[in-house]
Structure formats: structure tokens, C-alpha cells
Protein backbone atom coordinates (compact mmCIF):
# COMPACT_ATOMS: atom_id res chain seq x y z
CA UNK A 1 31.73 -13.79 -21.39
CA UNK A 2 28.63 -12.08 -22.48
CA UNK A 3 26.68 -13.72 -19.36
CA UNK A 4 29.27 -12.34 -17.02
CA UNK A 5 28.83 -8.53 -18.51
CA UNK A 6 25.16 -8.52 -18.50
CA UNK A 7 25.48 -10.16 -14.68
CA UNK A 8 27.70 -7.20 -13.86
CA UNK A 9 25.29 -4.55 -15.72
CA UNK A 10 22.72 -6.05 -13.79
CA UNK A 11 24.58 -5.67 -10.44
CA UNK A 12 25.35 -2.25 -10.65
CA UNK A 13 22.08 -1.11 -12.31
CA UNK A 14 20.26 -2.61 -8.58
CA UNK A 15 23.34 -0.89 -6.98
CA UNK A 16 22.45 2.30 -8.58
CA UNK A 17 18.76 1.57 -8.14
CA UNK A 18 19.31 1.56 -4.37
CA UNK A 19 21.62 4.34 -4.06
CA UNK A 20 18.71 6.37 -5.63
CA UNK A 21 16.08 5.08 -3.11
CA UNK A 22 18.25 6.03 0.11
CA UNK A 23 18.89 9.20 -1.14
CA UNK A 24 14.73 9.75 -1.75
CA UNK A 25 14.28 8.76 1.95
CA UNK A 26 17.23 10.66 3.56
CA UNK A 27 14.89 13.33 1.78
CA UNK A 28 11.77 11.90 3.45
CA UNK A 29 9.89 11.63 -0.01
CA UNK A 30 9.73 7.34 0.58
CA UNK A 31 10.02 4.87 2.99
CA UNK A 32 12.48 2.46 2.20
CA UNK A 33 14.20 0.90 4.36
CA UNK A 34 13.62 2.12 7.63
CA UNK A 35 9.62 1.58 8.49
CA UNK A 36 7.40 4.54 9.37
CA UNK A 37 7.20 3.98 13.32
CA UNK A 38 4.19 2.64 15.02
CA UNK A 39 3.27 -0.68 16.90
CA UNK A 40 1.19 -1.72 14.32
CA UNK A 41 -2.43 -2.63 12.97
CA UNK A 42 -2.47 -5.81 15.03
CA UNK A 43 -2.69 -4.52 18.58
CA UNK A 44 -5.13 -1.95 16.82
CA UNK A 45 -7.06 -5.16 16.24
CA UNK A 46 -7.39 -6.69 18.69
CA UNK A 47 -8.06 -3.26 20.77
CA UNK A 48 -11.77 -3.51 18.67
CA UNK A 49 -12.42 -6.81 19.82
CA UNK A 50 -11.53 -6.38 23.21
CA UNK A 51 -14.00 -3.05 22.58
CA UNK A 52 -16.72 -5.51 21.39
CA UNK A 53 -16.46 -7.70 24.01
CA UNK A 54 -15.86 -5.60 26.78
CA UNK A 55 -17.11 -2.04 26.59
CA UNK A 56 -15.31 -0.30 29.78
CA UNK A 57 -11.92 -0.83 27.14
CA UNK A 58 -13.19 1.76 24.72
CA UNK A 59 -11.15 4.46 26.35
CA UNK A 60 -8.13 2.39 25.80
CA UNK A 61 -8.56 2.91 21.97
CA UNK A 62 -9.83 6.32 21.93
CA UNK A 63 -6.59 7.37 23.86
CA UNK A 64 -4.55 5.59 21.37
CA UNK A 65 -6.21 7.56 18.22
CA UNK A 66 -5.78 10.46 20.45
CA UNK A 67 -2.17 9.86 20.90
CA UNK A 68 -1.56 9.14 17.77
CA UNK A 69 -3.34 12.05 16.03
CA UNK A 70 -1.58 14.62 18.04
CA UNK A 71 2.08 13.03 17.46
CA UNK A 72 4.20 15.12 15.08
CA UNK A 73 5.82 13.62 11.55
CA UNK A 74 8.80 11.43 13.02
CA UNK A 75 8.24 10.93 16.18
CA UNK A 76 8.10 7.77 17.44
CA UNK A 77 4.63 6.84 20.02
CA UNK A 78 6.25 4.67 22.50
């Protein structure tokens, strides 16, 4: 009996735990579970060693940062 109370303590201290988190991001103070948008640090990658190994692609990054620097807060690039 005591296991069962603690397991439902448990359960509704997450449940509450959660409920607090979606509130902080439907306030936009935390990410939680919807991820900030962007394609990621991957393509970023392997934008620098395409750079490296062929120069003429360097615009391709600097347009990217460019892009990326002028979007506003929320806004998804692509």
C-alpha cells in the first residue's frame, strides 16, 4: 500500500513538474518541448568543409550567417 501512494505522489509530482514547464514556454522563458527552429549545426558543418575544400562556396555560408542574423525571435529560416 505504501509503494502504491508514493508511486502515485511520484506521478503527479512529474505531472505537476510538466504542467509548470509548458506554462514557462507558452511564456517563452524555456524551451521545452518544442525546439528553437533552425536546420541545425550539421549542415553548418559541413558548409566549413565544403569552404575548406572549395573556396568559391564561401558565399554560401556567409549568406546563411547573414540570413540568420537578420531573422527576428520566432521566425522560422526556411
Amino acid at each position: 500500500m505504501r509503494i502504491a501512494g508514493a508511486c502515485v505522489v511520484m506521478l503527479l509530482a512529474l505531472y505537476g513538474l510538466h504542467r509548470a514547464m509548458a506554462a514557462m514556454e507558452e511564456k517563452g522563458w524555456i524551451y521545452y518541448r518544442r525546439r528553437r527552429g533552425g536546420s541545425g549545426a550539421m549542415s553548418s558543418a559541413a558548409l566549413e568543409v565544403q569552404k575548406m575544400l572549395e573556396p568559391g562556396a564561401a558565399h554560401v555560408l556567409q549568406v546563411r550567417e547573414e540570413k540568420l542574423a537578420t531573422q527576428p525571435d520566432g521566425e522560422d529560416p526556411h
